[in-house]
Structure formats: structure tokens, C-alpha cells
N, C-alpha and C. Protein backbone atom coordinates (compact mmCIF):
# COMPACT_ATOMS: atom_id res chain seq x y z
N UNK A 1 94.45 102.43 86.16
CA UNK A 1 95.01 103.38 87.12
C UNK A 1 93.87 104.25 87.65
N UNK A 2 93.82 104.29 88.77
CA UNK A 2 92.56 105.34 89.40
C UNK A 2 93.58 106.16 90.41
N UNK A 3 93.43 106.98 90.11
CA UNK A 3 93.66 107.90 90.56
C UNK A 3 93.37 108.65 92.51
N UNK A 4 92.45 108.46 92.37
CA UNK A 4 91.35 108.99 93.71
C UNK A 4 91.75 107.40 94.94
N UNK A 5 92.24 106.41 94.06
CA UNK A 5 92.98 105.40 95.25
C UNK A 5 94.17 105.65 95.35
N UNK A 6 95.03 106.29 95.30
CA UNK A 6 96.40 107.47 94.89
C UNK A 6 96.16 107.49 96.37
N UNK A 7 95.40 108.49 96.91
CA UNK A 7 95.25 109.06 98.04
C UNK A 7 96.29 109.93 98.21
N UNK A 8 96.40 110.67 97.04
CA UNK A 8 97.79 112.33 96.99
C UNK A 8 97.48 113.18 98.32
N UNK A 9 96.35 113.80 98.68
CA UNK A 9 96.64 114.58 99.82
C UNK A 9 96.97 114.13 100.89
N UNK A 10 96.34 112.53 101.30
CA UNK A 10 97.02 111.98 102.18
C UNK A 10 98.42 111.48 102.46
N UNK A 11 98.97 111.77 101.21
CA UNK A 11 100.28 110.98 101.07
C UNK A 11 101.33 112.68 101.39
N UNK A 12 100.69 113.21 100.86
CA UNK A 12 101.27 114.78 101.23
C UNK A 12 101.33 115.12 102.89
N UNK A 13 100.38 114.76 103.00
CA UNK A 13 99.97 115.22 104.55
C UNK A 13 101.20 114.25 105.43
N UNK A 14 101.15 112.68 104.78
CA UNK A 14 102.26 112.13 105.40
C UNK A 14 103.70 112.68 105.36
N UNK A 15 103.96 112.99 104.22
CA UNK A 15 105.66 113.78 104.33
C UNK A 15 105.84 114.84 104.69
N UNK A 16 104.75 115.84 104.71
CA UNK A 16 104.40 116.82 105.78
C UNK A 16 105.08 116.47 106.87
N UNK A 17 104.06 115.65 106.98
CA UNK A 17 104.16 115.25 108.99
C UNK A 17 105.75 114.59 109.58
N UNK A 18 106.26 113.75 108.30
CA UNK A 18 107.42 113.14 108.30
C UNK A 18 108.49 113.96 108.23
N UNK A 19 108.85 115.36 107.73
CA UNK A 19 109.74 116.41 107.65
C UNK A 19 109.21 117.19 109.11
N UNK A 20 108.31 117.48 109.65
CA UNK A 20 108.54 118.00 110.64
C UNK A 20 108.97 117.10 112.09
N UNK A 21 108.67 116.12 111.89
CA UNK A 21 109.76 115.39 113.12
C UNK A 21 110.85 115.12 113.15
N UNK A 22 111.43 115.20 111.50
CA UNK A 22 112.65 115.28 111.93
C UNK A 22 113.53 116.53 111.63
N UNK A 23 112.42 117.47 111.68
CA UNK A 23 113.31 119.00 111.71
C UNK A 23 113.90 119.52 113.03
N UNK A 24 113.51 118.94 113.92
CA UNK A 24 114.67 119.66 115.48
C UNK A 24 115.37 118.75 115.25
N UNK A 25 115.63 117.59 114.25
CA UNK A 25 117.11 117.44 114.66
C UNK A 25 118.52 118.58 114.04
N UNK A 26 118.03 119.50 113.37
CA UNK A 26 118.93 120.40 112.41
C UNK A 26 119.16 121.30 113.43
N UNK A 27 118.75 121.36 114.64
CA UNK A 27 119.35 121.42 115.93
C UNK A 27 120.64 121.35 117.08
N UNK A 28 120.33 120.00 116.82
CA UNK A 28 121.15 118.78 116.85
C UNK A 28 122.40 118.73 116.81
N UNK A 29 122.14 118.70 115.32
CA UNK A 29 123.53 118.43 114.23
C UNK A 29 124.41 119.63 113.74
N UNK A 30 125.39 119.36 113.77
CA UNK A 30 125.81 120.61 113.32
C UNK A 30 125.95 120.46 112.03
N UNK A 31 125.91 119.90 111.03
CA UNK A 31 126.23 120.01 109.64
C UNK A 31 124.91 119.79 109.32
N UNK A 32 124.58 119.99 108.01
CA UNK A 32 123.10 120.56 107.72
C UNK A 32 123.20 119.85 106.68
N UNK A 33 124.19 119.00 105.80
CA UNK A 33 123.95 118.51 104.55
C UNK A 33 123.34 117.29 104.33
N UNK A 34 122.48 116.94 105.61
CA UNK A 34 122.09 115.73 105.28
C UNK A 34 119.87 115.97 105.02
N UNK A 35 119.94 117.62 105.49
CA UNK A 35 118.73 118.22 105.18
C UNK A 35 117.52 117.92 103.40
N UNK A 36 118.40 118.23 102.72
CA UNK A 36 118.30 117.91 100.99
C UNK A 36 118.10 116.81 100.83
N UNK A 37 119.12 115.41 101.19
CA UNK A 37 118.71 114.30 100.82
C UNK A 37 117.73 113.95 101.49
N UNK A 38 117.20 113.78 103.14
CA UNK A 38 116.21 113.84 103.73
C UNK A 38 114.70 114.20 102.86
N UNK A 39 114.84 115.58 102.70
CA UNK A 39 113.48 116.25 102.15
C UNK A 39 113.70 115.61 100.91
N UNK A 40 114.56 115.05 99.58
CA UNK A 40 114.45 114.02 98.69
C UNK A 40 113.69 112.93 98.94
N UNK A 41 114.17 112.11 99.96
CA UNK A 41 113.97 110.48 100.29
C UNK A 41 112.78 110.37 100.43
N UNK A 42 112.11 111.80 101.31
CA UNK A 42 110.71 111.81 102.50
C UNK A 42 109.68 112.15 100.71
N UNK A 43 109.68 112.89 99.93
CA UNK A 43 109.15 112.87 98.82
C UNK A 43 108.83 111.82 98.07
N UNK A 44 110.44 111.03 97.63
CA UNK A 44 110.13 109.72 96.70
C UNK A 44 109.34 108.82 97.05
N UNK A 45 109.69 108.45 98.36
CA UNK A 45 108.99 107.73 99.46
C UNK A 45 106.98 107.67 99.04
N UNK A 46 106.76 109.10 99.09
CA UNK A 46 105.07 109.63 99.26
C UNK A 46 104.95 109.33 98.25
N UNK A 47 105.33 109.87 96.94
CA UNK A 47 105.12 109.58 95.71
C UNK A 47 104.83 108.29 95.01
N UNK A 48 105.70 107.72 95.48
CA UNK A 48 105.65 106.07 94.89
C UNK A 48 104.65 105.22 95.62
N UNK A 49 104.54 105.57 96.73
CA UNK A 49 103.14 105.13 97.85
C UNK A 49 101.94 105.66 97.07
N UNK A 50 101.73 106.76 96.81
CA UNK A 50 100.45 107.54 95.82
C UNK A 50 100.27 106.43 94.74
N UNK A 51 101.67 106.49 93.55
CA UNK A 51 101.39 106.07 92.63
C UNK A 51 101.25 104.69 92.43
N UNK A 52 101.78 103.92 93.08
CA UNK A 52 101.42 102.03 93.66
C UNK A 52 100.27 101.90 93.85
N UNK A 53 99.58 102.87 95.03
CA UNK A 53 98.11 102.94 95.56
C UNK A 53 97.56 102.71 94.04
N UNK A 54 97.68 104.15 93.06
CA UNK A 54 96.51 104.36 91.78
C UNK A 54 96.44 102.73 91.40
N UNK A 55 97.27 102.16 91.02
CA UNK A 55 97.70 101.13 90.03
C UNK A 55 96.88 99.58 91.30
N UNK A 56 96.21 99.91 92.02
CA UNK A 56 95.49 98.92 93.24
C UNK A 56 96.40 97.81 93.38
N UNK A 57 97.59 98.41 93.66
CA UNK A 57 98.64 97.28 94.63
C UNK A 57 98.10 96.64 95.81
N UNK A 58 98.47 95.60 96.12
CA UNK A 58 98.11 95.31 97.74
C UNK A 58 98.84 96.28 98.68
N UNK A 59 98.57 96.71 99.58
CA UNK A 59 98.96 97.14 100.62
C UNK A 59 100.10 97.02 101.07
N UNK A 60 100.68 95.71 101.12
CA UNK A 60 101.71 95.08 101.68
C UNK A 60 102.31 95.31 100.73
N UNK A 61 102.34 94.79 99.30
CA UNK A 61 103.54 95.03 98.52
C UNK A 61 103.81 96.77 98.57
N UNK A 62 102.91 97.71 98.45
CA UNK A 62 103.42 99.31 98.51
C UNK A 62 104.24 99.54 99.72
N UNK A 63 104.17 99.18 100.74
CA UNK A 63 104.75 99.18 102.24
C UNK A 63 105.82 98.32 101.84
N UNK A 64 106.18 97.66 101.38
CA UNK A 64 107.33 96.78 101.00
C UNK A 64 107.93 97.64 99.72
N UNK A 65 107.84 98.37 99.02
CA UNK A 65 108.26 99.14 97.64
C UNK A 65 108.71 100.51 98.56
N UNK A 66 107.82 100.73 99.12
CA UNK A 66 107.94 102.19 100.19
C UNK A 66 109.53 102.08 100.91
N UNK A 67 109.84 100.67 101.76
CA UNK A 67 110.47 100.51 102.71
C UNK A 67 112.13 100.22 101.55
N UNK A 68 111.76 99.35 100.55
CA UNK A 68 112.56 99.42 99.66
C UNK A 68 113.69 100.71 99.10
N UNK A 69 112.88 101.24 98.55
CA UNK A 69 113.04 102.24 98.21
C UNK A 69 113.65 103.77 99.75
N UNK A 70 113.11 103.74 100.66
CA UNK A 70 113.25 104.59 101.77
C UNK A 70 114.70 103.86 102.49
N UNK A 71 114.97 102.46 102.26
CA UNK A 71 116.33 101.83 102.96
C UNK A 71 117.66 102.74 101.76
């Protein structure tokens, strides 16, 4: 497991970036309860991408575990 192929800040920076595009939709919508599971999904999502990375997955299979997991 290495760690530093994780790529944690980058993976942060991605759900960052991924919660703010879809924050005008709370706009939008009038019910707000779908906010929580969102900011859940957009987390597990980064996390498991980080931790696949440490463990030197191929690429494709993390993007396939990512998409898995995010359906």
C-alpha cells in the first residue's frame, strides 16, 4: 500500500469540485432531502478512488469500482 499514489488531496479537491456543481440545484428543488445522501455518495465515491489508487489498482478497474459503487 503506498500511500502518496492515494492521491488524497486530489481526490478531495475532486468532491470539492463535485458538491459544488451540484449545489444550485438546492435551488431548484424544493425538497432538500436528497442533499445528505448526495454529500454521502460524493465522499464514498473519493475515498475508495484514494484507497484503490494506494493499493496500485489499474486505473480502469478504480473507475469501474468508483462507477460501481457511485450507480
Amino acid at each position: 500500500m503506498n500511500l502518496d499514489r492515494g492521491m488524497w488531496p486530489e481526490a478531495l479537491v475532486a468532491a470539492v469540485a463535485s458538491l459544488s456543481v451540484g449545489w444550485p440545484l438546492t435551488t431548484l428543488l424544493q425538497e432538500q432531502t436528497w442533499v445528505a445522501d448526495a454529500v454521502i455518495v460524493v465522499a464514498v465515491v473519493a475515498v475508495l478512488g484514494a484507497v484503490l489508487r494506494s493499493f496500485d489498482l489499474l486505473p480502469s478497474l478504480v473507475a469501474l469500482a468508483q462507477l460501481a459503487v457511485g450507480i
